[in-house]
C-alpha atoms as a PDB file:
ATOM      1  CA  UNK A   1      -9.058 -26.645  13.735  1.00  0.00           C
ATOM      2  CA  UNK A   2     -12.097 -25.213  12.573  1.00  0.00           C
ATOM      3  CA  UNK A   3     -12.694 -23.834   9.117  1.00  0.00           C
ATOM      4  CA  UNK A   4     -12.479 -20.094  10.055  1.00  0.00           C
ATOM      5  CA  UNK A   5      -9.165 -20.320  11.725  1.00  0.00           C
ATOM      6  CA  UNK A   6      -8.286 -22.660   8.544  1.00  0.00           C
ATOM      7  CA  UNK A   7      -9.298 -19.570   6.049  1.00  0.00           C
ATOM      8  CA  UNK A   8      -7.327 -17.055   8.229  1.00  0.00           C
ATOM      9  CA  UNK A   9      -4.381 -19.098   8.427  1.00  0.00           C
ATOM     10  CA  UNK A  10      -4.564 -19.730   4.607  1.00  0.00           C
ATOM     11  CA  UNK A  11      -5.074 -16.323   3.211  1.00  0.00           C
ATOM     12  CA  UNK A  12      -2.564 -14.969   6.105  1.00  0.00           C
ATOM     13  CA  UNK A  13       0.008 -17.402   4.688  1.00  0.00           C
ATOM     14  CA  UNK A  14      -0.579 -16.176   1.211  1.00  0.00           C
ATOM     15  CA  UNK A  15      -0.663 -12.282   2.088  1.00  0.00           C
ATOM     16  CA  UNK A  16       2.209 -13.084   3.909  1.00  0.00           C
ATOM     17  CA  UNK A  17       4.323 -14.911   1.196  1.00  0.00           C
ATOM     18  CA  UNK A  18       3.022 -12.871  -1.467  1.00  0.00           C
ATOM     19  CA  UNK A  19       4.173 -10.086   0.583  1.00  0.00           C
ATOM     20  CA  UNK A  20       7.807 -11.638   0.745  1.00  0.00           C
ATOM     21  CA  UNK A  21       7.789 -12.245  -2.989  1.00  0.00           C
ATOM     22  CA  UNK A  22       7.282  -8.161  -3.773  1.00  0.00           C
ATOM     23  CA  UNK A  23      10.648  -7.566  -2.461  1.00  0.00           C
ATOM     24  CA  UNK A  24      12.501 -11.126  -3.174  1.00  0.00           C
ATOM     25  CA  UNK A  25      11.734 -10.465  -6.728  1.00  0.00           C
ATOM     26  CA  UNK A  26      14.363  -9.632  -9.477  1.00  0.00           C
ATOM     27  CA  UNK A  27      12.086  -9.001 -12.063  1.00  0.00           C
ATOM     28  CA  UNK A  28       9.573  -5.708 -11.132  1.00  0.00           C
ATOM     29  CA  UNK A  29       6.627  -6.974 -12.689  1.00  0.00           C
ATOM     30  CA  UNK A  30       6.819 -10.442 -10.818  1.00  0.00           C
ATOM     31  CA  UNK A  31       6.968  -8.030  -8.022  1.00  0.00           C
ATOM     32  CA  UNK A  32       3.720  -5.603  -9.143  1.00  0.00           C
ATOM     33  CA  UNK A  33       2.048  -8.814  -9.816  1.00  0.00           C
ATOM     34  CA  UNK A  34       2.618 -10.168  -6.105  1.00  0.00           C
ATOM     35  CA  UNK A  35       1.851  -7.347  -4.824  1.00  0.00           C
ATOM     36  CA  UNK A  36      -1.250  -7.482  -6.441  1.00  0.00           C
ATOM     37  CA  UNK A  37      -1.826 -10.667  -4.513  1.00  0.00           C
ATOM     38  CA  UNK A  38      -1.229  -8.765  -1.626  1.00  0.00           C
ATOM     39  CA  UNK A  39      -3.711  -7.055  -1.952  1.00  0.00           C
ATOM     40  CA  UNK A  40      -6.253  -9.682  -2.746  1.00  0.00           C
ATOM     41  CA  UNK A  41      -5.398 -11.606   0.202  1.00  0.00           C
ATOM     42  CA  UNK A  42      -5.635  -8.457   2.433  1.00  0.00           C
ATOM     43  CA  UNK A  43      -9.547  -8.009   0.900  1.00  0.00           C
ATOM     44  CA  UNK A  44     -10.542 -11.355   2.010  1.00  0.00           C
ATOM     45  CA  UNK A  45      -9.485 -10.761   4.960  1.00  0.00           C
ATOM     46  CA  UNK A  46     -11.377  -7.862   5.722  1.00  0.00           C
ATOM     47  CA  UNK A  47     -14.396 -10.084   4.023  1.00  0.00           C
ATOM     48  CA  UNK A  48     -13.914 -12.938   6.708  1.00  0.00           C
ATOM     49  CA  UNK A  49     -14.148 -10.151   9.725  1.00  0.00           C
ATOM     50  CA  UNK A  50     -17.618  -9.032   7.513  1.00  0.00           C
ATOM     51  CA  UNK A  51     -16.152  -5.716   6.657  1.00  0.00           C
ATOM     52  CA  UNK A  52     -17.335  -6.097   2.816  1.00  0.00           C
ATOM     53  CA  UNK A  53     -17.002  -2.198   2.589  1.00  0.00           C
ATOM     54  CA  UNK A  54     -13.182  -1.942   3.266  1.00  0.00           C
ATOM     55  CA  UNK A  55     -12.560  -5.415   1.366  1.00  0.00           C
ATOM     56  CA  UNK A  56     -14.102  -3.693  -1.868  1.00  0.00           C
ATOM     57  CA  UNK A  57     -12.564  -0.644  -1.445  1.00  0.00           C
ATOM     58  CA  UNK A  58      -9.465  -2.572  -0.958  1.00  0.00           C
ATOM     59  CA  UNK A  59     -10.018  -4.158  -4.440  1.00  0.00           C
ATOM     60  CA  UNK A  60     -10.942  -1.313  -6.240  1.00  0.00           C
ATOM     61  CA  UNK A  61      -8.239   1.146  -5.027  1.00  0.00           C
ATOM     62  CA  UNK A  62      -5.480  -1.070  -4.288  1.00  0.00           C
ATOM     63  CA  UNK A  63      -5.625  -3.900  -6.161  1.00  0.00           C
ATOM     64  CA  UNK A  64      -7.597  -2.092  -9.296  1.00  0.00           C
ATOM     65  CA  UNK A  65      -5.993   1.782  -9.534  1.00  0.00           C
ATOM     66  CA  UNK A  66      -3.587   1.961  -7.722  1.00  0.00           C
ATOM     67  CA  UNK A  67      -1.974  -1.547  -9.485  1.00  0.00           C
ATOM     68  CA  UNK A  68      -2.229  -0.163 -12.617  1.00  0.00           C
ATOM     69  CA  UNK A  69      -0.824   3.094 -12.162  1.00  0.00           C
ATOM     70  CA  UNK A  70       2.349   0.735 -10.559  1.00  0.00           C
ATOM     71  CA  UNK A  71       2.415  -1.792 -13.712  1.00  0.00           C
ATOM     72  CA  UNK A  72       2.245   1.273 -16.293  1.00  0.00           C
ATOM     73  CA  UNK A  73       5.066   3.701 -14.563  1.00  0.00           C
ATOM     74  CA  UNK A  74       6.754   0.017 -14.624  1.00  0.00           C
ATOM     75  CA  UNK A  75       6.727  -0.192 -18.090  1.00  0.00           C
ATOM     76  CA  UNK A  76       7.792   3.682 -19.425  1.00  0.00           C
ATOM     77  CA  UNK A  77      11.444   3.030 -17.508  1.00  0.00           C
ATOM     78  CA  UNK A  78      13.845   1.408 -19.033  1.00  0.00           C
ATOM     79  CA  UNK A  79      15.033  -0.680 -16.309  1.00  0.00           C
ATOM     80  CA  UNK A  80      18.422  -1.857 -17.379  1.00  0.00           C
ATOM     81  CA  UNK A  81      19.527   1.898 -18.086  1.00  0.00           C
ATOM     82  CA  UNK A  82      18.018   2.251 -14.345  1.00  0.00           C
ATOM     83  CA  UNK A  83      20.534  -0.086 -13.388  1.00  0.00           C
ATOM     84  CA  UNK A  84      23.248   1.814 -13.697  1.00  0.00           C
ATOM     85  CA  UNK A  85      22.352   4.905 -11.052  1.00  0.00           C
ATOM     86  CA  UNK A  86      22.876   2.398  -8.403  1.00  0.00           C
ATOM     87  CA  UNK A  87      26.161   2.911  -8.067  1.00  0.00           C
ATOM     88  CA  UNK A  88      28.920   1.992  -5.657  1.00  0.00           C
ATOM     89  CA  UNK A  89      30.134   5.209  -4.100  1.00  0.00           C
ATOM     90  CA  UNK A  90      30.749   6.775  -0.413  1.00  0.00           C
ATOM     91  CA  UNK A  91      28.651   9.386  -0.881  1.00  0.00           C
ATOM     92  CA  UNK A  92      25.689   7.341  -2.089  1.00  0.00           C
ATOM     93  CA  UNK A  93      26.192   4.418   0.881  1.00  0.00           C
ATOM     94  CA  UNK A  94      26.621   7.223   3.110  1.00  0.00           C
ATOM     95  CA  UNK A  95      22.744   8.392   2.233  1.00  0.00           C
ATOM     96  CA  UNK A  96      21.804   4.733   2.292  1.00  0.00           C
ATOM     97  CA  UNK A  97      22.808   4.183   5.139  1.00  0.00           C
ATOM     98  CA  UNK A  98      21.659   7.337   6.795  1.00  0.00           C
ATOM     99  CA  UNK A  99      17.952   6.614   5.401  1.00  0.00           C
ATOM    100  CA  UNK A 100      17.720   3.105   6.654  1.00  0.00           C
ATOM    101  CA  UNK A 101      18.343   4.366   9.627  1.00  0.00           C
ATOM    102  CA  UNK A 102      15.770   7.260   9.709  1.00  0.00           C
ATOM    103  CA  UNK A 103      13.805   4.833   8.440  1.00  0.00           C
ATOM    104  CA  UNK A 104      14.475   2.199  11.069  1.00  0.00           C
ATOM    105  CA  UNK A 105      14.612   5.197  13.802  1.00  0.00           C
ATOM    106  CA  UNK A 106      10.769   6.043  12.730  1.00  0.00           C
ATOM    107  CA  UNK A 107       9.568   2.491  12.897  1.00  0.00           C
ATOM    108  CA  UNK A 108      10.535   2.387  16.319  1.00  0.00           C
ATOM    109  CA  UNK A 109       9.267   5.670  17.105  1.00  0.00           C
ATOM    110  CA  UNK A 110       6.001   4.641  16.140  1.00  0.00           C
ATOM    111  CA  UNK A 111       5.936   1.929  17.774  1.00  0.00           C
ATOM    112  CA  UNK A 112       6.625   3.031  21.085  1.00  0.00           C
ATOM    113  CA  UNK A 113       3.882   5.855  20.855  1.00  0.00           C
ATOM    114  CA  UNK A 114       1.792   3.558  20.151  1.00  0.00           C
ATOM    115  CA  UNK A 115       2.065   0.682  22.691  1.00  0.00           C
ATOM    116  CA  UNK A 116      -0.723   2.638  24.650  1.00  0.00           C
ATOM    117  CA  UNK A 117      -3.315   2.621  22.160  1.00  0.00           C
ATOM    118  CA  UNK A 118      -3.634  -0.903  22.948  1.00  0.00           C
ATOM    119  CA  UNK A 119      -4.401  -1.362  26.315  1.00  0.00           C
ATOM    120  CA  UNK A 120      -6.913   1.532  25.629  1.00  0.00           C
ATOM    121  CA  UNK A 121     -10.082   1.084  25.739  1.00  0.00           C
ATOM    122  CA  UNK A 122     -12.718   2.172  22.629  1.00  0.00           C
ATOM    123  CA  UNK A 123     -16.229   2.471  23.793  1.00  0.00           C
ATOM    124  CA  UNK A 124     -16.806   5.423  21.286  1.00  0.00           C
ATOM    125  CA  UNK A 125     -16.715   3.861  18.117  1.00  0.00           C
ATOM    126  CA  UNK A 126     -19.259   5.362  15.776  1.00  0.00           C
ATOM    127  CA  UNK A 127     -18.872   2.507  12.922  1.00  0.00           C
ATOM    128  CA  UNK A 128     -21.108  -0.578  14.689  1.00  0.00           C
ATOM    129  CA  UNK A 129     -22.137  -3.529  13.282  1.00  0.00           C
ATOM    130  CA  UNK A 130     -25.782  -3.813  11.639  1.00  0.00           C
ATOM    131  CA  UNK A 131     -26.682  -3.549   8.353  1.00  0.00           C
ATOM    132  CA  UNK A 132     -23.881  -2.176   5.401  1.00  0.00           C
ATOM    133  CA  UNK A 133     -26.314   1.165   4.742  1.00  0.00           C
ATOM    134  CA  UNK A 134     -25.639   2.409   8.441  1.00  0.00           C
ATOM    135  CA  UNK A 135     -21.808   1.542   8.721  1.00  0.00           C
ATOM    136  CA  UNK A 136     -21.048   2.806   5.135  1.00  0.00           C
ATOM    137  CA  UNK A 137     -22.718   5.907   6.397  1.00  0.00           C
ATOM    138  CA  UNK A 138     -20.889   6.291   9.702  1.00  0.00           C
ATOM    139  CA  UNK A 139     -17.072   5.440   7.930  1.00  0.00           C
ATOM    140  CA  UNK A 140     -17.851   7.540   5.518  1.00  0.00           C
ATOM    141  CA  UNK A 141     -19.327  10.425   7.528  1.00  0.00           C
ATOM    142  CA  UNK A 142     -15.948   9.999   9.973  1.00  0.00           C
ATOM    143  CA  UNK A 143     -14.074  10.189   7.193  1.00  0.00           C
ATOM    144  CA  UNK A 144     -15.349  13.256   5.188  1.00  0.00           C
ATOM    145  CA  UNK A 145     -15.290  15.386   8.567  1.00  0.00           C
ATOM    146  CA  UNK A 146     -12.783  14.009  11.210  1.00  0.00           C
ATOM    147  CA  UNK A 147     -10.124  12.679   8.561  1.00  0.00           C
ATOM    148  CA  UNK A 148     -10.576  15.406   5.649  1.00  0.00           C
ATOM    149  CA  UNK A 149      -7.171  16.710   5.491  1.00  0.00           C
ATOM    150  CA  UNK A 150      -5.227  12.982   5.107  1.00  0.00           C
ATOM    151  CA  UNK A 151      -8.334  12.007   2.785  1.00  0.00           C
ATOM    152  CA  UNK A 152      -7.426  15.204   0.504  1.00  0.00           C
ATOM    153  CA  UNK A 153      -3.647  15.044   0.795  1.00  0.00           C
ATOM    154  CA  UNK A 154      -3.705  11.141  -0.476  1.00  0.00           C
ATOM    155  CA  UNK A 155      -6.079  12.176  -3.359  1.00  0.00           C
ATOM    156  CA  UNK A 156      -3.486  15.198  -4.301  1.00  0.00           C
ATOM    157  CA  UNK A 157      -0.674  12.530  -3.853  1.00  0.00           C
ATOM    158  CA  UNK A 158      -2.562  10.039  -6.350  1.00  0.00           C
ATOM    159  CA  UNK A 159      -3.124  13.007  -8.928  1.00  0.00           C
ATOM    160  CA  UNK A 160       0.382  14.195  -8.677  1.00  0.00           C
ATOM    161  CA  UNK A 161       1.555  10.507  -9.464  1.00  0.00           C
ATOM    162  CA  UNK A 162      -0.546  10.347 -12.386  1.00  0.00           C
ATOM    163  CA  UNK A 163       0.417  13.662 -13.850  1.00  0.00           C
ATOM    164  CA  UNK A 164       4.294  12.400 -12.892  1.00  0.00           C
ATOM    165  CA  UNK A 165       3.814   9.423 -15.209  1.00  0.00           C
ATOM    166  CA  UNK A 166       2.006  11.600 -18.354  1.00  0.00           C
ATOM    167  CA  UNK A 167       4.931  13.631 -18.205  1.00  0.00           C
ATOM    168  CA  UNK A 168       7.602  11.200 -17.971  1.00  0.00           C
ATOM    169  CA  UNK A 169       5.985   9.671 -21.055  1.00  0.00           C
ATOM    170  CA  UNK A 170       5.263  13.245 -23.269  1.00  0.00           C
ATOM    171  CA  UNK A 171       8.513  14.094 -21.985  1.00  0.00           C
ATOM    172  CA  UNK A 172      11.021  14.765 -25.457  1.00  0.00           C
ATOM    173  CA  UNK A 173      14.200  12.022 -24.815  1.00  0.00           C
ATOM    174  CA  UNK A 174      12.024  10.766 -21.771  1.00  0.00           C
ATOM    175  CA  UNK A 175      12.984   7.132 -20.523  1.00  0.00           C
ATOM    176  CA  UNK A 176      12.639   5.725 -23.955  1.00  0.00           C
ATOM    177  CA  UNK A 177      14.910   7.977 -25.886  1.00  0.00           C
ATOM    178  CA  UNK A 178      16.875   4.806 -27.185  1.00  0.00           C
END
């Protein structure tokens, strides 16, 4: 075994279990912390296939912002009051139920369109390898002209969140009313 299959198999087993431990997790922040990790382990990968860009990106956004924004919207609920709107009902399994299944239903979907994306073959890929400058420039000139709109509507998603979790917290007998 060489080291670089040793590194991937190493920081794949960690993404992988700290991946596991988000949703195994009783208590939330254990679960914001590992998912933290996540994200960590998902940078160095992208630093062992030399895409330094996309791992720091990946720290900064993900495992920086994006974190915090998770920790602190964490922290205004009171989560044993939350407790209690999980409850046992027919209605509310029924909806459950239903959106598992939509969910499941879309999974699938997705990937059976796209099974023939990877037999395809890419020979017009605009990001190639030399130095950072010129690949920075490429990904990001891709992504400011051919990916706009998703760019855009993820930026007014992350706004919306943040205004979302000033209000909760300004609100009068918001989540801490006890």
């Amino acid at each position: 075994m060489t080291a670089d299959s040793f590194l991937f198999w190493f920081l794949a087993i960690v993404t992988v279990t700290s991946g596991l431990s988000v949703i195994l997790m009783n208590n939330p922040i254990y679960s914001a912390l590992s998912l933290a990790m996540t994200m960590v382990g998902i940078s160095a990968l992208f630093i062992t296939l030399n895409a330094f860009f996309i791992a720091g990106v990946q720290l900064i956004v993900y495992a920086g912002a994006v974190m915090v924004l998770f920790t602190m919207v964490l922290m205004l609920f009171d989560l044993k009051h939350e407790m209690q709107a999980f409850v046992k009902g027919k209605f509310t399994g029924f909806i459950k139920v239903a959106s598992v299944g939509l969910l499941a239903g879309l999974l699938v979907g997705a990937i059976l369109m796209s099974v023939g994306l990877f037999t395809e073959k890419t020979t017009d890929n605009p990001v190639t390898f030399g130095t950072g400058m010129e690949a920075t420039k490429a990904l990001g000139r891709i992504l400011y002209t051919k990916y706009l709109l998703g760019f855009e509507a993820l930026g007014v998603l992350l706004l919306v969140i943040a205004i979302g979790a000033v209000a909760l917290s300004r609100s009068k007998g918001g989540t801490h009313e006890h």
